[in-house]
C-alpha atoms as a PDB file:
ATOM      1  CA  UNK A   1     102.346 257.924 169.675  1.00  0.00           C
ATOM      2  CA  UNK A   2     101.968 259.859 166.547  1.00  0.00           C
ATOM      3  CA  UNK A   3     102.157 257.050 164.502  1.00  0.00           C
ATOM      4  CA  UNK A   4      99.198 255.894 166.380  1.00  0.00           C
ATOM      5  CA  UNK A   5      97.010 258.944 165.469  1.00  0.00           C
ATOM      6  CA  UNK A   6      97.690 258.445 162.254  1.00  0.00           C
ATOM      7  CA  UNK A   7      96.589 254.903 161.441  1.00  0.00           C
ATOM      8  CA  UNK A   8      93.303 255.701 163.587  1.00  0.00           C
ATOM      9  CA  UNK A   9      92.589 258.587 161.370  1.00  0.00           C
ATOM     10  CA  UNK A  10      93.305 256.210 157.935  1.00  0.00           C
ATOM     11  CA  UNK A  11      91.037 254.029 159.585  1.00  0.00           C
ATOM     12  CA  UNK A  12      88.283 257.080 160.140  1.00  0.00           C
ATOM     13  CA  UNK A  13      88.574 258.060 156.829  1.00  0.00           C
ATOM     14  CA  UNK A  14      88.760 254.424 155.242  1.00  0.00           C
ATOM     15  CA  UNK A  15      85.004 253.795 157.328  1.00  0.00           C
ATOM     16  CA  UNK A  16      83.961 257.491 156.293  1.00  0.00           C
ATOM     17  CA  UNK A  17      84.804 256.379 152.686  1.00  0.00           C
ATOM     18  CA  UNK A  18      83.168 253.027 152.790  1.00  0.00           C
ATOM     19  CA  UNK A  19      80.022 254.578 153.769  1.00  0.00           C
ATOM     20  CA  UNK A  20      79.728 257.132 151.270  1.00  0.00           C
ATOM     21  CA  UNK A  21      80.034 254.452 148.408  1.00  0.00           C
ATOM     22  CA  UNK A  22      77.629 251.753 149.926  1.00  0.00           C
ATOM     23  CA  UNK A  23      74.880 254.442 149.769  1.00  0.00           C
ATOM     24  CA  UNK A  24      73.479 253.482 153.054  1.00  0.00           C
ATOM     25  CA  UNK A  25      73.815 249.111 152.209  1.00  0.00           C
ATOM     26  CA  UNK A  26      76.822 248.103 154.565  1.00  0.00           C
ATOM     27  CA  UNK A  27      78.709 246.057 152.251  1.00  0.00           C
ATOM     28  CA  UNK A  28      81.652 244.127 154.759  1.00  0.00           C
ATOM     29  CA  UNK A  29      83.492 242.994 151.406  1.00  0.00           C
ATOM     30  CA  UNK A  30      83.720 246.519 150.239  1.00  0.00           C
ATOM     31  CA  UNK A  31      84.559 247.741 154.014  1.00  0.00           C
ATOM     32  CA  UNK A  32      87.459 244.930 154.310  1.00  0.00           C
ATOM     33  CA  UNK A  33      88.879 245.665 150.761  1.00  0.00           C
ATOM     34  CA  UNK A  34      88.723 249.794 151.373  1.00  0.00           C
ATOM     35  CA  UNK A  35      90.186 249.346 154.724  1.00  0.00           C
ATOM     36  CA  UNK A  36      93.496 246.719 153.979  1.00  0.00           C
ATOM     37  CA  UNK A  37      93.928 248.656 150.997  1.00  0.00           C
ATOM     38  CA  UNK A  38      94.458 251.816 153.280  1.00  0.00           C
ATOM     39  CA  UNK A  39      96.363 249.864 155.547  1.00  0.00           C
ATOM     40  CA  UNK A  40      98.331 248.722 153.401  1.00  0.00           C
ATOM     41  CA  UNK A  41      99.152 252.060 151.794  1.00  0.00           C
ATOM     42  CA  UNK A  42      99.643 253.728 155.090  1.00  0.00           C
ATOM     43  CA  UNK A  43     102.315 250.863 156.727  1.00  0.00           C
ATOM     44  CA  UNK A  44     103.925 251.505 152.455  1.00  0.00           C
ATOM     45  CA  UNK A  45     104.062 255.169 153.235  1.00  0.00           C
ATOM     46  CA  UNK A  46     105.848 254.552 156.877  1.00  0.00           C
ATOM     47  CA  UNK A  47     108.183 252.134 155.339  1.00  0.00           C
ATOM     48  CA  UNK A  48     109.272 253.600 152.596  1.00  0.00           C
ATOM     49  CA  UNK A  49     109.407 257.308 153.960  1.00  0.00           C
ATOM     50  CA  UNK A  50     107.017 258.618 151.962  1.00  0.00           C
ATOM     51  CA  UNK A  51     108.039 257.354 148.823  1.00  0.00           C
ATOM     52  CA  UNK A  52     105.367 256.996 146.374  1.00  0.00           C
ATOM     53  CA  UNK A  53     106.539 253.649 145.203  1.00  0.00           C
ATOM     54  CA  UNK A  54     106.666 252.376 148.522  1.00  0.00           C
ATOM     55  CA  UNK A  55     102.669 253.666 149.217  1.00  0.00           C
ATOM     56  CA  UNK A  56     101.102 251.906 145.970  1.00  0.00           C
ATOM     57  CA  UNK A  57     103.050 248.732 146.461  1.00  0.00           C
ATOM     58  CA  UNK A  58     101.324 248.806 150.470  1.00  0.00           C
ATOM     59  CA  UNK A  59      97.990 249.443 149.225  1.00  0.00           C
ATOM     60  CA  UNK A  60      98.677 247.051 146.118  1.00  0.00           C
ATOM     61  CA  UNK A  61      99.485 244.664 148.827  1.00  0.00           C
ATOM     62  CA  UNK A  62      96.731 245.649 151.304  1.00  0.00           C
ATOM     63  CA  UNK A  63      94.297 245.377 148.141  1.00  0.00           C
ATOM     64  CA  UNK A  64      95.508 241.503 147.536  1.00  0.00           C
ATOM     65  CA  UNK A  65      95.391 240.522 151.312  1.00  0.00           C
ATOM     66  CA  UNK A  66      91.506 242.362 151.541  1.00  0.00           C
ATOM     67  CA  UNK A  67      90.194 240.524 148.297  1.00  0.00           C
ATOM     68  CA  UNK A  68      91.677 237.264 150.273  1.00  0.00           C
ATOM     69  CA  UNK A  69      90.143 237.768 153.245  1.00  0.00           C
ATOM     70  CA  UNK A  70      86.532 238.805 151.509  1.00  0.00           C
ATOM     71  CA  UNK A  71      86.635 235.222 150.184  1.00  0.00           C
ATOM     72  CA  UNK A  72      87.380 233.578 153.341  1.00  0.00           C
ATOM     73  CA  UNK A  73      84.783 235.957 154.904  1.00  0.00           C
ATOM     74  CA  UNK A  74      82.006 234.916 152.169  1.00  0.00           C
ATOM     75  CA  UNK A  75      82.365 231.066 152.936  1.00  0.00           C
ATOM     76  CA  UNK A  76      79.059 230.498 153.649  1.00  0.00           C
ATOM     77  CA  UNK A  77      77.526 227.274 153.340  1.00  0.00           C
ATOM     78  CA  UNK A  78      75.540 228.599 150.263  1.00  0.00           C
ATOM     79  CA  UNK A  79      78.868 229.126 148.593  1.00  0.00           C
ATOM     80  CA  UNK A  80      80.075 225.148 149.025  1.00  0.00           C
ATOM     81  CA  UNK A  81      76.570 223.953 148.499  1.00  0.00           C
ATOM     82  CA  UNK A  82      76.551 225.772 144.579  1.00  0.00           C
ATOM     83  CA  UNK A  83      80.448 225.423 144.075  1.00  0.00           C
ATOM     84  CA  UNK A  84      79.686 221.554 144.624  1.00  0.00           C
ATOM     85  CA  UNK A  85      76.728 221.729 142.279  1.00  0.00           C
ATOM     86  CA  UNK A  86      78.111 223.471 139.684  1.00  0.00           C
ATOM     87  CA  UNK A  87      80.975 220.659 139.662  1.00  0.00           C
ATOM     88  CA  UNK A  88      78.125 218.324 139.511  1.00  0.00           C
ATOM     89  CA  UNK A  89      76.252 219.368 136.613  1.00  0.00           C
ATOM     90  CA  UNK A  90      79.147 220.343 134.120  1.00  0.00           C
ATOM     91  CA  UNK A  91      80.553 216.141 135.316  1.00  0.00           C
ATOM     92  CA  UNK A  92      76.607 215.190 134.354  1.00  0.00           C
ATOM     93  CA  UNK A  93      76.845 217.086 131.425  1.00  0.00           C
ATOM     94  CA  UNK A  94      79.811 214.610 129.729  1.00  0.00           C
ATOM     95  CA  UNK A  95      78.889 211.279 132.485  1.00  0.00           C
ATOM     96  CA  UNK A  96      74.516 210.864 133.083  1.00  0.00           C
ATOM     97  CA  UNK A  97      76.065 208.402 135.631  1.00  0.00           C
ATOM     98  CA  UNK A  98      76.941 210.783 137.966  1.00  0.00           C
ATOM     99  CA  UNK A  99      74.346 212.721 139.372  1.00  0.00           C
ATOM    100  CA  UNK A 100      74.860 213.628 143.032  1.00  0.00           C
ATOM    101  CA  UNK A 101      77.316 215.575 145.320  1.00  0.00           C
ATOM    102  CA  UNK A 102      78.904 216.377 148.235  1.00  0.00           C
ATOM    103  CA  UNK A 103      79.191 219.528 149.782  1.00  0.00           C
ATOM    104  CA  UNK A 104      80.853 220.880 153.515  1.00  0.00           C
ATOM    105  CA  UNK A 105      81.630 223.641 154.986  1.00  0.00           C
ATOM    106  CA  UNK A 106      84.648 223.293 156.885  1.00  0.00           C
ATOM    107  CA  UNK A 107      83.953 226.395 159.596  1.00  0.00           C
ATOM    108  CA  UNK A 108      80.369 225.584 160.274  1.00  0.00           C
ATOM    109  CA  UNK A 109      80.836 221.839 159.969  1.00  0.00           C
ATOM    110  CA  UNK A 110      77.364 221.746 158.273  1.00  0.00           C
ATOM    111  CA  UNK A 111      77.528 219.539 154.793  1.00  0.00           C
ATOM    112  CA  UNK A 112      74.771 218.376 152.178  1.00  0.00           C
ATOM    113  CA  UNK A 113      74.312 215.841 150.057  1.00  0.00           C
ATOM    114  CA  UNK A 114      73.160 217.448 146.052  1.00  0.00           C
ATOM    115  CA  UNK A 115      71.161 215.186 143.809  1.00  0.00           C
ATOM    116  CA  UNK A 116      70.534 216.271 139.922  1.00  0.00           C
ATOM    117  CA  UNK A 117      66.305 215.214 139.736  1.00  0.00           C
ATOM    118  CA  UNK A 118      65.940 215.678 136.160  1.00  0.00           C
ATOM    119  CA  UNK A 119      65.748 217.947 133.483  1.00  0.00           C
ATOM    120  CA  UNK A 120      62.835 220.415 133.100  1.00  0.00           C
ATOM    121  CA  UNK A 121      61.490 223.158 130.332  1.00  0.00           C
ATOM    122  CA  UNK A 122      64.270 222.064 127.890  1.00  0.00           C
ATOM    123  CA  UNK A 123      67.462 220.226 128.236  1.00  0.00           C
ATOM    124  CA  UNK A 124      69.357 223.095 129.997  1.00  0.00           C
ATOM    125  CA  UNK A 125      67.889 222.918 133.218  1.00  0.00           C
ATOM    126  CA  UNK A 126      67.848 220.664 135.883  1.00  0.00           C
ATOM    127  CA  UNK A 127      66.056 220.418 139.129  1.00  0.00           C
ATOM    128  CA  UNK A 128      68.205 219.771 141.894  1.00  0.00           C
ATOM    129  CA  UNK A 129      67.585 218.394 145.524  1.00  0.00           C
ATOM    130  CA  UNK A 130      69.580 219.565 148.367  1.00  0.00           C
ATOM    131  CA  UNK A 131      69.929 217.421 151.646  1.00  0.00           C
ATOM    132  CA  UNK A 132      71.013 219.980 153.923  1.00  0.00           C
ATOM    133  CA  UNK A 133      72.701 218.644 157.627  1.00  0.00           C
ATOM    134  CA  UNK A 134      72.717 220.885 160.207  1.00  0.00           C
ATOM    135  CA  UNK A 135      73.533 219.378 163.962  1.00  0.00           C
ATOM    136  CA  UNK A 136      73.117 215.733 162.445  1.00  0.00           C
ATOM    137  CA  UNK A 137      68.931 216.679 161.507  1.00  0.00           C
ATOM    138  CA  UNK A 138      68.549 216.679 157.642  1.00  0.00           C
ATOM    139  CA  UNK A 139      66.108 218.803 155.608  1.00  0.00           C
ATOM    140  CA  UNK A 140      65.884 218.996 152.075  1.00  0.00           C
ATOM    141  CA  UNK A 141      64.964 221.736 149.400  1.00  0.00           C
ATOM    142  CA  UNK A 142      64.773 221.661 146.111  1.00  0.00           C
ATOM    143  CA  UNK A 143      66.159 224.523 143.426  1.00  0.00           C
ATOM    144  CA  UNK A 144      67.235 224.209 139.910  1.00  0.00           C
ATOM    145  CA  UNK A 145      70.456 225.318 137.833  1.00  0.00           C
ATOM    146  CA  UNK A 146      70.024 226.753 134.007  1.00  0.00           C
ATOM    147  CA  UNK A 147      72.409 226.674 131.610  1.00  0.00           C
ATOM    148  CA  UNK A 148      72.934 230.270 130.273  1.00  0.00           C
ATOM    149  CA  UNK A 149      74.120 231.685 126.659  1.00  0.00           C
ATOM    150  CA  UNK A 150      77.502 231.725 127.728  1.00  0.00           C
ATOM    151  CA  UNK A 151      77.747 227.976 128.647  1.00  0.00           C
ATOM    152  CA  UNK A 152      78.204 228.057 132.300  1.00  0.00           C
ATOM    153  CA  UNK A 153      75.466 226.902 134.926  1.00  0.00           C
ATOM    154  CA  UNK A 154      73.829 229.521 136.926  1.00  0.00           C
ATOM    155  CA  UNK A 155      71.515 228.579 140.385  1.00  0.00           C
ATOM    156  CA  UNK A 156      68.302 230.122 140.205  1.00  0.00           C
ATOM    157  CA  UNK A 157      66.632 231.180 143.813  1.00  0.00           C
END
């Protein structure tokens, strides 16, 4: 029973701590991280007795299985849609034969189809068309992808 009271109050102070640095945004990636990493360090502390090895190699763990879980969480079909066209346009860069995509998102079952347009302002951008399924009725939109300084593609909203 006291073992009880005492991972409620990490969680307490894990949500109290969250909130403080999120300055009034809730942020669940930062919430998820804080809280398995306190987890993590608390269930170290109980196994090991104490020990401080024990504690950092919970929360090291708890830090690991949060950053995990914040990517699963973030799986949006915004992430497959620009992961796919990213793919796309650094294959277009080195093949002008392939210019389209494939994208879906295996928890919402919604999927896309990306076309590269063509290129406008200077070489380094590209218009891109997005046919977006949702419940077997398409839509499209169209965005574009420069290329920046550093040589990797970046989606502009």
């Amino acid at each position: 029973m006291r073992n009880k009271f005492k991972f409620i109050k990490v969680i307490i102070i894990s949500s109290f701590l969250v909130s403080c640095s999120s300055s009034g945004n809730f942020d669940k990636s930062t919430f998820v991280k804080t809280t398995s990493t306190a987890v993590g360090g608390y269930f170290g502390y109980q196994l090991g007795d104490g020990d401080l090895f024990s504690t950092t190699i919970g929360s090291t763990l708890g830090a690991v299985f949060g950053a995990t879980l914040t990517d699963f969480i973030n799986q949006d079909d915004y992430y497959f849609f620009k992961k796919e066209t990213l793919k796309v346009l650094e294959i277009n860069d080195n093949n002008a034969d392939v210019n389209s995509g494939y994208w879906r998102n295996p928890k919402s079952g919604n999927k896309g189809v990306i076309k590269i347009k063509g290129y406008f302002g200077s070489p380094e951008c590209r218009l891109i068309e997005n046919i977006y399924v949702v419940d077997d009725k398409a839509s499209n939109s169209f965005g574009a992808a420069c290329r920046e300084k550093s040589g990797q593609w970046a989606m502009m909203k």
